[in-house]
Protein backbone atom coordinates (compact mmCIF):
# COMPACT_ATOMS: atom_id res chain seq x y z
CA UNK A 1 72.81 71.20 118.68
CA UNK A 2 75.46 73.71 119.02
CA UNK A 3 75.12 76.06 121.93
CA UNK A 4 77.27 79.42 122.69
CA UNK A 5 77.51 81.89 125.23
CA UNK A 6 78.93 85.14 123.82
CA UNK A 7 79.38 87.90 126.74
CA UNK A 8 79.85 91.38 125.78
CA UNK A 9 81.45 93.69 128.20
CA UNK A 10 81.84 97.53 128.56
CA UNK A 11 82.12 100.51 131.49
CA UNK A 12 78.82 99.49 133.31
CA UNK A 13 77.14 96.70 131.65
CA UNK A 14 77.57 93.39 130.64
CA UNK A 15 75.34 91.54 128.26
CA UNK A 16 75.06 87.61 127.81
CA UNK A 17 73.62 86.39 124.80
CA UNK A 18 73.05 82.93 124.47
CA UNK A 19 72.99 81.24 120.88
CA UNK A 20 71.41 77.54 120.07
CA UNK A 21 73.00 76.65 116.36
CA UNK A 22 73.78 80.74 115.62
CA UNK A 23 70.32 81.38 117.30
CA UNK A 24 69.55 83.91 119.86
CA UNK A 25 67.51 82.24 122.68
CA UNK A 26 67.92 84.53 125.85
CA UNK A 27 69.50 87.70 126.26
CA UNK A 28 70.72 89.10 130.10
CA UNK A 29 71.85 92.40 131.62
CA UNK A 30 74.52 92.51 133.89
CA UNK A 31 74.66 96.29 135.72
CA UNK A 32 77.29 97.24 137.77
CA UNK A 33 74.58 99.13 140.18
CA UNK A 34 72.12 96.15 140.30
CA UNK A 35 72.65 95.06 143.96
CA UNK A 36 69.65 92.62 144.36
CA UNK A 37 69.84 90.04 142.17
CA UNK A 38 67.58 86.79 142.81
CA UNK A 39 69.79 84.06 145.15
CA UNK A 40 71.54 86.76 147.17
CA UNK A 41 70.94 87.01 150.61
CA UNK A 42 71.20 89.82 153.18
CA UNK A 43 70.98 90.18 156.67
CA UNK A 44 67.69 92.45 156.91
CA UNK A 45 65.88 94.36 159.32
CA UNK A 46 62.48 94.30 159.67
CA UNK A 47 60.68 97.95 159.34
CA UNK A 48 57.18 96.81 160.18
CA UNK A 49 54.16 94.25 160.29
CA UNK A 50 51.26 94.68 158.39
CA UNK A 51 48.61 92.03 159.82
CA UNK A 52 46.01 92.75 157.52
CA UNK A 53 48.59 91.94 154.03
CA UNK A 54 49.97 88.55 156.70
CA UNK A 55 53.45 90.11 155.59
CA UNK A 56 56.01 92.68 156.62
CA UNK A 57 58.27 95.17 155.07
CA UNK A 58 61.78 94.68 155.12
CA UNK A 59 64.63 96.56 154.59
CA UNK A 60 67.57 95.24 152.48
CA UNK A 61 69.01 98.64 151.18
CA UNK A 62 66.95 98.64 148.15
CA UNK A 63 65.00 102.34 147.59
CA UNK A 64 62.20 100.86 148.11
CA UNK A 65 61.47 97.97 151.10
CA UNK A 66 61.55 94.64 150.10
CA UNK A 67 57.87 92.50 150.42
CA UNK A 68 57.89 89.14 152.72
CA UNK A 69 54.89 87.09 152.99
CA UNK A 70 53.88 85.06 156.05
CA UNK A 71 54.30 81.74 153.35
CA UNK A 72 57.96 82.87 152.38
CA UNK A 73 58.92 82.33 155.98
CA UNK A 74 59.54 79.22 155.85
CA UNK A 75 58.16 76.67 158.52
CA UNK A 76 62.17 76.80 160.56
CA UNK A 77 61.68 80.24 161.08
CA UNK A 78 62.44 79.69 164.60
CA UNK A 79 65.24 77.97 164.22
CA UNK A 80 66.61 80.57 161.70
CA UNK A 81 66.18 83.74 163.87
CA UNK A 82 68.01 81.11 166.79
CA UNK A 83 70.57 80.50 165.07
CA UNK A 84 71.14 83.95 163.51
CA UNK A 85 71.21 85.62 166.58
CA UNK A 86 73.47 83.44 168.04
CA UNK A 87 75.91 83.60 165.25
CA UNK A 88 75.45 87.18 165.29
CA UNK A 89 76.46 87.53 168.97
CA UNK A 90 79.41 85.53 168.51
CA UNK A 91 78.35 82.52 170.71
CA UNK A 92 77.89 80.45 167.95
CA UNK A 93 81.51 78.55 166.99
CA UNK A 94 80.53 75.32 164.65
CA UNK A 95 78.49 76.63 161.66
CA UNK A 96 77.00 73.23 161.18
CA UNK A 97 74.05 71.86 162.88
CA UNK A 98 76.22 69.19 164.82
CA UNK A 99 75.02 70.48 168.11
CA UNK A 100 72.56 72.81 166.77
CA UNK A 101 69.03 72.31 168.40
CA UNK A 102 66.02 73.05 166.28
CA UNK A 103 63.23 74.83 167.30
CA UNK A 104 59.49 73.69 166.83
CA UNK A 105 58.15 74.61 163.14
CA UNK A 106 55.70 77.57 162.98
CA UNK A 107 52.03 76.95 162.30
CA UNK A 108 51.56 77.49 158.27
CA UNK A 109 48.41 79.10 158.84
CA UNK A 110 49.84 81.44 162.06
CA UNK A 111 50.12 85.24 161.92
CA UNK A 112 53.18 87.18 160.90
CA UNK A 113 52.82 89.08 164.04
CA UNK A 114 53.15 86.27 165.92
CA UNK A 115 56.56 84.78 164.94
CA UNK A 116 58.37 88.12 163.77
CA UNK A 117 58.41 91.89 165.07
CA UNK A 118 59.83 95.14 163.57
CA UNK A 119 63.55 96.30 164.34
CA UNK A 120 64.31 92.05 164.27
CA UNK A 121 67.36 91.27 162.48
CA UNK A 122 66.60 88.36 159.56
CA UNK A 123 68.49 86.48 157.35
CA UNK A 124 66.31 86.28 154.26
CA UNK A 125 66.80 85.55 150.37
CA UNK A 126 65.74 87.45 147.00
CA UNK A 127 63.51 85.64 145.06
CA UNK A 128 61.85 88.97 142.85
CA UNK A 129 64.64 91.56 141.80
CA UNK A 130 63.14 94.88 142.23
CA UNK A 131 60.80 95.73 139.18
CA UNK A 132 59.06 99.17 138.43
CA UNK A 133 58.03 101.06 141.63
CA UNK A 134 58.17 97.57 143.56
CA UNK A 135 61.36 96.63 145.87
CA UNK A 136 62.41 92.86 146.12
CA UNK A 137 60.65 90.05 146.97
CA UNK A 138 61.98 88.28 149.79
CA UNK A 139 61.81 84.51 151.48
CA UNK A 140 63.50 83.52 154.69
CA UNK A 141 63.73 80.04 153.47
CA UNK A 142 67.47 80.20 152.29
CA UNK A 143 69.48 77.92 149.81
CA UNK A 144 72.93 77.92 148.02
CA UNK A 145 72.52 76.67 144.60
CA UNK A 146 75.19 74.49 143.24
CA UNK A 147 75.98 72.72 139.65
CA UNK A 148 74.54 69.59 140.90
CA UNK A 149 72.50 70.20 143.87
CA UNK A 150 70.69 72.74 145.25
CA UNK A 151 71.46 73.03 149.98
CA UNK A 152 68.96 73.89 151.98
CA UNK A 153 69.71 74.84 155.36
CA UNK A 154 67.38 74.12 158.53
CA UNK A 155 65.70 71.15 156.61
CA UNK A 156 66.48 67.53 156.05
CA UNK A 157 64.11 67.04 152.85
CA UNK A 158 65.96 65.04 150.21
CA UNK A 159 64.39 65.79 146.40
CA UNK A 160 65.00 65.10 142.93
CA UNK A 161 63.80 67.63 140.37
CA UNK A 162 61.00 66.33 137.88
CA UNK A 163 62.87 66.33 134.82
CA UNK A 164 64.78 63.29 135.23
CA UNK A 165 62.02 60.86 134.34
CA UNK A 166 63.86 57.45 135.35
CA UNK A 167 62.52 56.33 138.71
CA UNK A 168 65.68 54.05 139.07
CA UNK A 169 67.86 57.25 138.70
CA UNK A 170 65.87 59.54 140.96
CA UNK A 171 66.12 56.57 143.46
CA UNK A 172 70.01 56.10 142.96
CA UNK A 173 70.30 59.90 143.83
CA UNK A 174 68.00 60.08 146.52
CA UNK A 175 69.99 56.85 148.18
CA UNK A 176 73.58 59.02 147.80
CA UNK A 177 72.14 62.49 148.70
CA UNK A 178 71.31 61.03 151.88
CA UNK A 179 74.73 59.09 152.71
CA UNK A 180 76.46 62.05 152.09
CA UNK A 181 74.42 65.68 153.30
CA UNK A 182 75.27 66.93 156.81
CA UNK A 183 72.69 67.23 159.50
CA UNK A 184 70.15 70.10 159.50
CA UNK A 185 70.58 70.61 155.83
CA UNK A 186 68.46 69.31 153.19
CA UNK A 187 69.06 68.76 149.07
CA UNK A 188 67.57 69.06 145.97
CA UNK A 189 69.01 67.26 143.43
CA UNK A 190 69.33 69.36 139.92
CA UNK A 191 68.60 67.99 136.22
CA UNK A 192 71.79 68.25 135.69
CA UNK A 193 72.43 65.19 138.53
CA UNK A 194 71.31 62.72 136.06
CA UNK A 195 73.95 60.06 135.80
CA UNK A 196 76.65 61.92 137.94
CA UNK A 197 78.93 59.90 140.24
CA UNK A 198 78.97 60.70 144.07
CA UNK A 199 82.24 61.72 144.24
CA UNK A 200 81.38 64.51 141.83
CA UNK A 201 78.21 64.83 144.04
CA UNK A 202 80.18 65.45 147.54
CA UNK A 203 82.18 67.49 146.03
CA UNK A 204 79.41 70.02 144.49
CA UNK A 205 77.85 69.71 148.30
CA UNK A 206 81.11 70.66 150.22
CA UNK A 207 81.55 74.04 147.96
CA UNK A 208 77.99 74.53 148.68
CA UNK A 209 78.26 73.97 152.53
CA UNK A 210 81.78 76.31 152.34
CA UNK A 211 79.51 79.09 151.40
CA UNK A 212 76.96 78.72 154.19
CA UNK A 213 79.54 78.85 156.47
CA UNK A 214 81.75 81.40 154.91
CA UNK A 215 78.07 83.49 155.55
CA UNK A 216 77.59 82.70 159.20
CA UNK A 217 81.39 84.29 159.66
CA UNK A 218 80.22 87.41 158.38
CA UNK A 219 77.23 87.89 160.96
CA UNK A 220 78.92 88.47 163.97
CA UNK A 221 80.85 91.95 162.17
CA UNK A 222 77.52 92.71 159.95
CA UNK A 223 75.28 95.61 161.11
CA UNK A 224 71.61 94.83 159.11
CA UNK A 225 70.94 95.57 155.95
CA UNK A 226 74.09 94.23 154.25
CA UNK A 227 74.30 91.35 151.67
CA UNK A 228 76.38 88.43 153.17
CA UNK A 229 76.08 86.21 150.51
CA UNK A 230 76.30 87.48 146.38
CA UNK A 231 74.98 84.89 143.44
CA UNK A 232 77.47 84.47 141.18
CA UNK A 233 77.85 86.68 138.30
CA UNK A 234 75.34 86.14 135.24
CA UNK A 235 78.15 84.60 133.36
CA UNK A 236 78.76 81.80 135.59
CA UNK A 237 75.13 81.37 136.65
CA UNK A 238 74.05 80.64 133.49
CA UNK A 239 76.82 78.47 133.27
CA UNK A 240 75.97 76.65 136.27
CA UNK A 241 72.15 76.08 135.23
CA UNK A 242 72.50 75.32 131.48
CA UNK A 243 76.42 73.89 131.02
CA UNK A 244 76.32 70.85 129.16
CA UNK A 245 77.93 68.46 126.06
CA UNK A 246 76.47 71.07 123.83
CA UNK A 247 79.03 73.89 124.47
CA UNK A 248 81.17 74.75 122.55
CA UNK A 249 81.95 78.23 122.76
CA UNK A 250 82.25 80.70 125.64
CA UNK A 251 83.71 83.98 124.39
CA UNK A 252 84.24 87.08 126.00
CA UNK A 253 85.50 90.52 125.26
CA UNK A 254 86.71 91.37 128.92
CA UNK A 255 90.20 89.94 130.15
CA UNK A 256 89.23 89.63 133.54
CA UNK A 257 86.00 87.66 132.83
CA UNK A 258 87.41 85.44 130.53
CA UNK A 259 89.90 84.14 133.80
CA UNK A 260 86.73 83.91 135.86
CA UNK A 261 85.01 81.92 133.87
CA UNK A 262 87.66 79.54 132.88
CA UNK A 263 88.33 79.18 136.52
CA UNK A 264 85.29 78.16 136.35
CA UNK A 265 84.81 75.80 133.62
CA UNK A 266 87.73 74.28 134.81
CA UNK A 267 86.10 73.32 138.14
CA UNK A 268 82.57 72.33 137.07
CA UNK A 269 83.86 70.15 133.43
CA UNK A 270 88.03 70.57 133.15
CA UNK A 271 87.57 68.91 129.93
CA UNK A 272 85.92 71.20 128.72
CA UNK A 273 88.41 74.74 129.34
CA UNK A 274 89.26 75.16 126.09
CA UNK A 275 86.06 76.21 124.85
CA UNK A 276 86.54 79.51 126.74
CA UNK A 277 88.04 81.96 124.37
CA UNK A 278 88.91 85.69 124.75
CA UNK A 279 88.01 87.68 121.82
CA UNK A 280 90.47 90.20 120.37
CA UNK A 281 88.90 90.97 116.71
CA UNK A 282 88.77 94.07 116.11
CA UNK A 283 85.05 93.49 114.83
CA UNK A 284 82.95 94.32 117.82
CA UNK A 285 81.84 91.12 119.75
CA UNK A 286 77.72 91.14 119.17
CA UNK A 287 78.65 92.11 115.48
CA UNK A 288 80.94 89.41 114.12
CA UNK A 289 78.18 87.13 116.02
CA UNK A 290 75.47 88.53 113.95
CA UNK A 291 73.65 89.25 117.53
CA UNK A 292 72.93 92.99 116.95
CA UNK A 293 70.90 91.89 113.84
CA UNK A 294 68.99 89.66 115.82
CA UNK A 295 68.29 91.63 118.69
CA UNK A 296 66.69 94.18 115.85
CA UNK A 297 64.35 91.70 114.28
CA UNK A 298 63.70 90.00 117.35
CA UNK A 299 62.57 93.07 120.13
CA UNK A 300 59.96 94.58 117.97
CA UNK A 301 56.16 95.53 118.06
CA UNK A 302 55.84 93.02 114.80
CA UNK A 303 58.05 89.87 114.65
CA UNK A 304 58.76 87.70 111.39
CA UNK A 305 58.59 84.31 111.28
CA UNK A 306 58.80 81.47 108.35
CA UNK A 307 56.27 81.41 105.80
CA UNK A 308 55.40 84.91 105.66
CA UNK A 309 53.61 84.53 109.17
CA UNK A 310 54.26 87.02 111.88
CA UNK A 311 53.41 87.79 115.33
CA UNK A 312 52.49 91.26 116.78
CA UNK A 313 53.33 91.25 120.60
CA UNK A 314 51.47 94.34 122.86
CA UNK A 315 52.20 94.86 126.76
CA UNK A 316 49.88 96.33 129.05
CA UNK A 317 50.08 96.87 132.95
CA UNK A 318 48.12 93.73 133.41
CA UNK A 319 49.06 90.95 131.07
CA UNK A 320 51.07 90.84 127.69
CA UNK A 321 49.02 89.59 124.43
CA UNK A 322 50.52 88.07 121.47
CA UNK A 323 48.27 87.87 118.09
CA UNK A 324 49.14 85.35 115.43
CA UNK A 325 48.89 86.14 111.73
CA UNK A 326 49.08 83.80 108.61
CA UNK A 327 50.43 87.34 106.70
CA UNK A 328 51.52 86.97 103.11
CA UNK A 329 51.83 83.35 102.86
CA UNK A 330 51.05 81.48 100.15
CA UNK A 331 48.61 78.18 100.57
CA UNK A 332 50.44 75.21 99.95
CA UNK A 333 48.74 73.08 102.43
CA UNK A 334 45.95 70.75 101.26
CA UNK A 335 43.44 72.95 103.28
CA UNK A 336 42.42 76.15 105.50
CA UNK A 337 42.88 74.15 108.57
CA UNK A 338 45.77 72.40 107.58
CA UNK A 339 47.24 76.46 107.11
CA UNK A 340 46.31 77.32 110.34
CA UNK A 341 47.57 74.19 112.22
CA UNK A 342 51.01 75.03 109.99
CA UNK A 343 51.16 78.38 111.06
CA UNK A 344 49.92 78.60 114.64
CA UNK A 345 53.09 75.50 115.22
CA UNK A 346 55.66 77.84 113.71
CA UNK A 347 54.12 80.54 115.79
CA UNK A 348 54.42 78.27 119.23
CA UNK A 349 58.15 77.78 118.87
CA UNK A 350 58.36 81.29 118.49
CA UNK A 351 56.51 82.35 121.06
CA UNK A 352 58.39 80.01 123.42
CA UNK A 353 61.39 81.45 122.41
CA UNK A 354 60.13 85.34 122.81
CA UNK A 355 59.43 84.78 126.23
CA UNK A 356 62.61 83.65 127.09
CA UNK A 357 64.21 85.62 125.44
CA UNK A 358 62.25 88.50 126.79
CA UNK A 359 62.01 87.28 129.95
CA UNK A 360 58.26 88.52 129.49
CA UNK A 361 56.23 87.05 133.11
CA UNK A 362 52.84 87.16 134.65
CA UNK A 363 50.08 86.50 132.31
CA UNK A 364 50.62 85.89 128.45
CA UNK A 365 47.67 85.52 126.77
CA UNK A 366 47.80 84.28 122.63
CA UNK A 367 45.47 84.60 119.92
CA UNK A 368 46.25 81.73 117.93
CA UNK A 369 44.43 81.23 114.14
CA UNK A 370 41.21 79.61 114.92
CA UNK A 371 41.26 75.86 114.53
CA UNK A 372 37.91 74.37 114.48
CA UNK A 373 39.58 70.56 115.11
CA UNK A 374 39.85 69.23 118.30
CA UNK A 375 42.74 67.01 117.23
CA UNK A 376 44.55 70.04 115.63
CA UNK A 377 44.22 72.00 119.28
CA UNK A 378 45.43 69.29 121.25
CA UNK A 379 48.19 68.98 118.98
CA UNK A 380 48.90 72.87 119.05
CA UNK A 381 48.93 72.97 123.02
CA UNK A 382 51.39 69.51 122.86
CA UNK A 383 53.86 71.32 121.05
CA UNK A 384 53.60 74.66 122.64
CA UNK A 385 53.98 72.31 125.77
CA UNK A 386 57.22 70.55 124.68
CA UNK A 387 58.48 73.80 123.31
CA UNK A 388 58.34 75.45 126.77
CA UNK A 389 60.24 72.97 128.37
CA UNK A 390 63.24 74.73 127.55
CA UNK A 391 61.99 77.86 129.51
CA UNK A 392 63.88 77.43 132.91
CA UNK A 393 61.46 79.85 134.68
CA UNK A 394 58.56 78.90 136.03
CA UNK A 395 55.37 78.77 133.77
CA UNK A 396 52.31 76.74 133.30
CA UNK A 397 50.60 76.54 129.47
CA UNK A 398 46.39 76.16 129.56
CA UNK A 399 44.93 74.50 126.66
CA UNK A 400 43.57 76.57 124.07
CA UNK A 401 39.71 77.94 124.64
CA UNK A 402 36.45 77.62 123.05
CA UNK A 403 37.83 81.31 121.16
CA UNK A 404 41.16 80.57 120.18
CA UNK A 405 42.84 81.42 123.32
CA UNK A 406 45.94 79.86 125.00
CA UNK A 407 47.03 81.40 128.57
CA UNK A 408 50.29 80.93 130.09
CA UNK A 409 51.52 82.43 133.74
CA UNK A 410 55.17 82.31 133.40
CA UNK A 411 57.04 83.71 136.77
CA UNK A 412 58.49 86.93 136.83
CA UNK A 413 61.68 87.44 138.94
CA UNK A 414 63.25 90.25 137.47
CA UNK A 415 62.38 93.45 135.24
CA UNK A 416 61.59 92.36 131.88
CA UNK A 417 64.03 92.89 128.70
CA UNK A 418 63.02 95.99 126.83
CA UNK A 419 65.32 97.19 124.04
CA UNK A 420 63.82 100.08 121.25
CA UNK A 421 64.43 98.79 118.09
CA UNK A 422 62.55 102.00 116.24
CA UNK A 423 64.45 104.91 115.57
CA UNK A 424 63.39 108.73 115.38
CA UNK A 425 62.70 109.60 111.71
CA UNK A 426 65.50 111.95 110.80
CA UNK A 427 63.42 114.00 108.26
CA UNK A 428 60.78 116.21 109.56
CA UNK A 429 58.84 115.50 106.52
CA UNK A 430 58.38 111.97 107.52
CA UNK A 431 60.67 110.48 105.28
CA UNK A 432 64.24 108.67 105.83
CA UNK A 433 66.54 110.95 104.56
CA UNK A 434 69.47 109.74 101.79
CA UNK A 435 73.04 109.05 102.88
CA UNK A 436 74.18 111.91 100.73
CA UNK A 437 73.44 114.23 103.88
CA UNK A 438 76.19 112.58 105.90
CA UNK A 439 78.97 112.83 103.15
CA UNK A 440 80.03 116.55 104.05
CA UNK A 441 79.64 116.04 107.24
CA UNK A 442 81.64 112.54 107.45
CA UNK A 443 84.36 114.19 104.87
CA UNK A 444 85.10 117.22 107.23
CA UNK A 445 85.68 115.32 109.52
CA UNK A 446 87.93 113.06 107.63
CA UNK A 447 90.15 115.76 106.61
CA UNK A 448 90.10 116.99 110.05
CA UNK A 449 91.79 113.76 111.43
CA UNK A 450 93.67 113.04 108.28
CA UNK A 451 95.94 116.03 109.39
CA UNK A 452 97.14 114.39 111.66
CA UNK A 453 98.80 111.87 109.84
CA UNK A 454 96.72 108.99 111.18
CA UNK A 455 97.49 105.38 110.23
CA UNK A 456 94.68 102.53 110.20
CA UNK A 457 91.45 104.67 109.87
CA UNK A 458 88.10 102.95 109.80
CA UNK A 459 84.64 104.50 109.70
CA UNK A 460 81.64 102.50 111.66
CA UNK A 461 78.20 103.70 109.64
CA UNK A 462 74.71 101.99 110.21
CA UNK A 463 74.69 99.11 107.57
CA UNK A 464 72.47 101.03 105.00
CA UNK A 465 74.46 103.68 105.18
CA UNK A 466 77.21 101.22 104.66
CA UNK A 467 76.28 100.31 101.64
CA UNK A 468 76.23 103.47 100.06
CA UNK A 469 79.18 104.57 100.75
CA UNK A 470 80.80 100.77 99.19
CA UNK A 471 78.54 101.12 96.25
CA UNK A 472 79.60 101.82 92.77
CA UNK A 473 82.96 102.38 90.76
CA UNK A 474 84.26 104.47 91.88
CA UNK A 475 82.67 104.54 95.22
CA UNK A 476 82.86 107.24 98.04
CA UNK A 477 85.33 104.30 99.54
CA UNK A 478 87.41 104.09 96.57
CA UNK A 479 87.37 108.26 95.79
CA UNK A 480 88.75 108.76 99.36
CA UNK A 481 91.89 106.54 98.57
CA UNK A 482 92.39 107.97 95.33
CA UNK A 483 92.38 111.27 96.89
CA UNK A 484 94.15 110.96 100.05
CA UNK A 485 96.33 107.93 99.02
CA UNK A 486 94.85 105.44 102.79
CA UNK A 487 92.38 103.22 102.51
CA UNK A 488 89.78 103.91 104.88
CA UNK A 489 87.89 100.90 106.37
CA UNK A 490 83.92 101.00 106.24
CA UNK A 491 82.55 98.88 108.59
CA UNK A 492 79.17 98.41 109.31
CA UNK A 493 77.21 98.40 112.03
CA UNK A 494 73.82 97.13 113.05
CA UNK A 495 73.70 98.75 116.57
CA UNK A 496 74.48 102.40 115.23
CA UNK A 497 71.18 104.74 114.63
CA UNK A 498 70.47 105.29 110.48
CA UNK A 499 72.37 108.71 111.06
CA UNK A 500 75.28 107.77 113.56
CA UNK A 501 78.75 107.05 112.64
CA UNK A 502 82.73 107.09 114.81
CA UNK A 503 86.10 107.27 113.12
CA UNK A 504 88.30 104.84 115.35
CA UNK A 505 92.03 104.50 114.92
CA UNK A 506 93.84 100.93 114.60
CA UNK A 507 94.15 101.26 118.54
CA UNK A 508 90.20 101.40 118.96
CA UNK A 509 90.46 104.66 119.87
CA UNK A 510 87.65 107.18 119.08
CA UNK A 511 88.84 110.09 116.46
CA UNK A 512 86.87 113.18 117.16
């Protein structure tokens, strides 16, 4: 399987798109006024206690205060707030726990009045980037992810994640996390671990240790709420989580991000720097990648599938609901149930890869084709099963119901990808209007700039439009050269709205 990471970059956003064998699999937002992204942590203040929720309000600097639960303290709290206001007061020196002494762990079923008050100073940890009218969610129990291990300060837990099915291997890492972590912290060992040597292993924990204490050297100048530790950008985080054999393309459009992440590369798999490529076509990035195309077919009420089959995907306040249709297909199968069984396993690959792609949480409920055989449902909730397993989020799958029915939680952490893929209807009579409308309009203009002598002209239409302008001999393409002796470039584009179109110059430079 070939996997690529194609990042897009303009004034205030960048967008990751991910590709599996030319396949878009997730898609991520990167804004430049998004200050809360999950793994960062801030030095907080507390605003108040509300006994009757067990949880307080918190203020990071978000617009609205963030939400910590009496459970997302953490059972060190104690030790935490210790050692946080001794760091803070500058009578803290070693940033290890060498001669650190930990305090007794709070009672998991205690009160939040009990162990925290309001106008208290507290390290905590995004877990929930703000979504809708909500601020963050919060949890005091910190840790610095790395590529191979994940540090957890104020514990001494050693873990392996449940991926890695050997026992012998989760043993073998277990046996050299421990002869190598520092005191007070503890270490969960990533999928990514499997078969890694411990030099590689130290290595990974000493730039994750570096960053705890680069944080405690911030507290004694910080004045609560600030951030005093930032997740790495999108780019590299995805990096970090995902990076593997498969690579074998990282391109970029931006200069500067293209020497961050092979900076990067080169640190986590040096063999492997050459895969990172600036891009300098001329072709916008998400274009010559045939992303735009995808995002269209892909973000809609209605989504096509193989076969003729399709699923229709609604959202509601409460839950989102995906229905499952056979549509047009022909019967080929030896049977009605053998159709269904066909469809509804197309349908679960899909569906596994809309909600990543969507990043769609809390409760997804699907309405697969009813399948009266038990064997055919277990088999249906096996592969939806096996499907998800590429979902790094959170999520649990429930086998299908009496009615059809399969539920699946799948944790939400940030706000949900929404992009409009319909378009207003340019004719008030509720009918797409023809090309021919733009011609005047696009040929003023062209004689407009054409007075001024410019060289290397291209015109960006929507792709229908496109067309019509490259169609036929002579075509609208061909007239304007004839007339005007340059050859102006058509270039499509599946981003642009059925009436939009830009003359750009061969500098990329907008001709208005």
């Amino acid at each position: 399987m070939k996997t690529e990471l194609i990042i897009r970059s303009n004034s205030s956003d960048i967008d990751f798109a991910l590709l599996k064998d030319g396949k878009l699999i997730e898609l991520h937002k990167d804004s430049n006024d998004n200050d809360f992204n999950v793994g960062d942590i801030f030095l907080a203040k507390v605003k108040k206690t509300l006994s009757g929720l067990n949880a307080a309000f918190v203020n990071v600097g978000s617009e609205k205060d963030a939400f910590l639960h009496y459970h997302d303290l953490g059972p060190q709290l104690a030790s935490l707030t210790k050692y946080t206001k001794l760091a803070s007061t500058g009578k803290l020196k070693d940033f290890t726990f060498k001669n650190f002494h930990f305090e007794k762990d709070i009672n998991k079923n205690g009160s939040i009045d009990q162990v925290i008050k309001a106008g208290q100073n507290l390290l905590v940890q995004v877990v929930k980037e703000p979504i809708s009218t909500k601020g963050p969610r919060i949890s005091s129990e910190l840790s610095i992810a790395g590529r191979y291990m994940v540090l957890v300060p104020f514990s001494d837990r050693v873990s392996v994640s449940q991926k890695i099915s050997s026992t012998k291997e989760k043993e073998r890492l277990k046996r050299l996390a421990k002869s190598i972590k520092p005191k007070g912290f503890g270490v969960i060992l990533r999928t990514v671990a499997e078969g890694i040597k411990v030099a590689e292993l130290d290595k990974d924990l000493q730039n994750s240790q570096q960053q705890w204490i680069n944080l405690c050297k911030q507290l004694p100048n910080a004045v609560a709420p600030t951030k005093v530790l930032s997740e790495l950008n999108r780019g590299s985080s995805i990096l970090r989580d995902l990076f593997d054999d498969s690579f074998t393309s990282i391109v970029t459009d931006d200069k500067t991000l293209y020497e961050q992440l092979k900076v990067y590369v080169e640190r986590i798999a040096p063999d492997k720097t050459n895969i990172v490529k600036l891009y300098k076509s001329k072709v916008p990035i998400f274009e010559n990648y045939r992303i735009e195309r995808q995002i269209k077919t892909a973000f809609g009420r209605t989504v096509s599938m193989p076969k003729g089959a399709y699923l229709v995907i609604e959202h509601t306040e409460a839950l989102h609901v995906i229905d499952v249709n056979s549509g047009n297909r022909s019967n080929k199968a030896n049977s009605q149930a053998d159709t269904a069984l066909e469809v509804n396993l197309i349908a679960a690959t899909e569906i596994a890869r809309q909600l990543q792609l969507r990043d769609m949480g809390g409760i997804i409920v699907v309405d697969f084709i009813d399948m009266h055989s038990a064997e055919h449902r277990q088999r249906l909730y096996d592969h939806l099963k096996n499907a998800m397993k590429s979902n790094r989020t959170k999520h649990k799958v429930l086998p299908p119901s009496k009615f059809g029915l399969v539920q699946i939680t799948r944790q939400r952490v940030r706000p949900e990808m929404v992009i409009k893929t319909k378009e207003e209807n340019p004719n008030k009579n509720g009918e797409v209007e023809a090309p021919i409308v733009l011609v005047d309009k696009i040929e003023t203009h062209l004689n407009r700039i054409l007075g001024d002598a410019k060289k290397g002209i291209s015109l960006h239409l929507h792709p229908f439009v496109a067309s019509y302008f490259k169609k036929g001999v002579p075509s609208i393409q061909q007239k304007w050269f004839l007339k005007h002796k340059k050859w102006i470039k058509v270039i499509p584009r599946d981003a642009y709205q059925y009436l939009e179109y830009h003359f750009f110059d061969s500098n990329d430079n907008e001709l208005r």
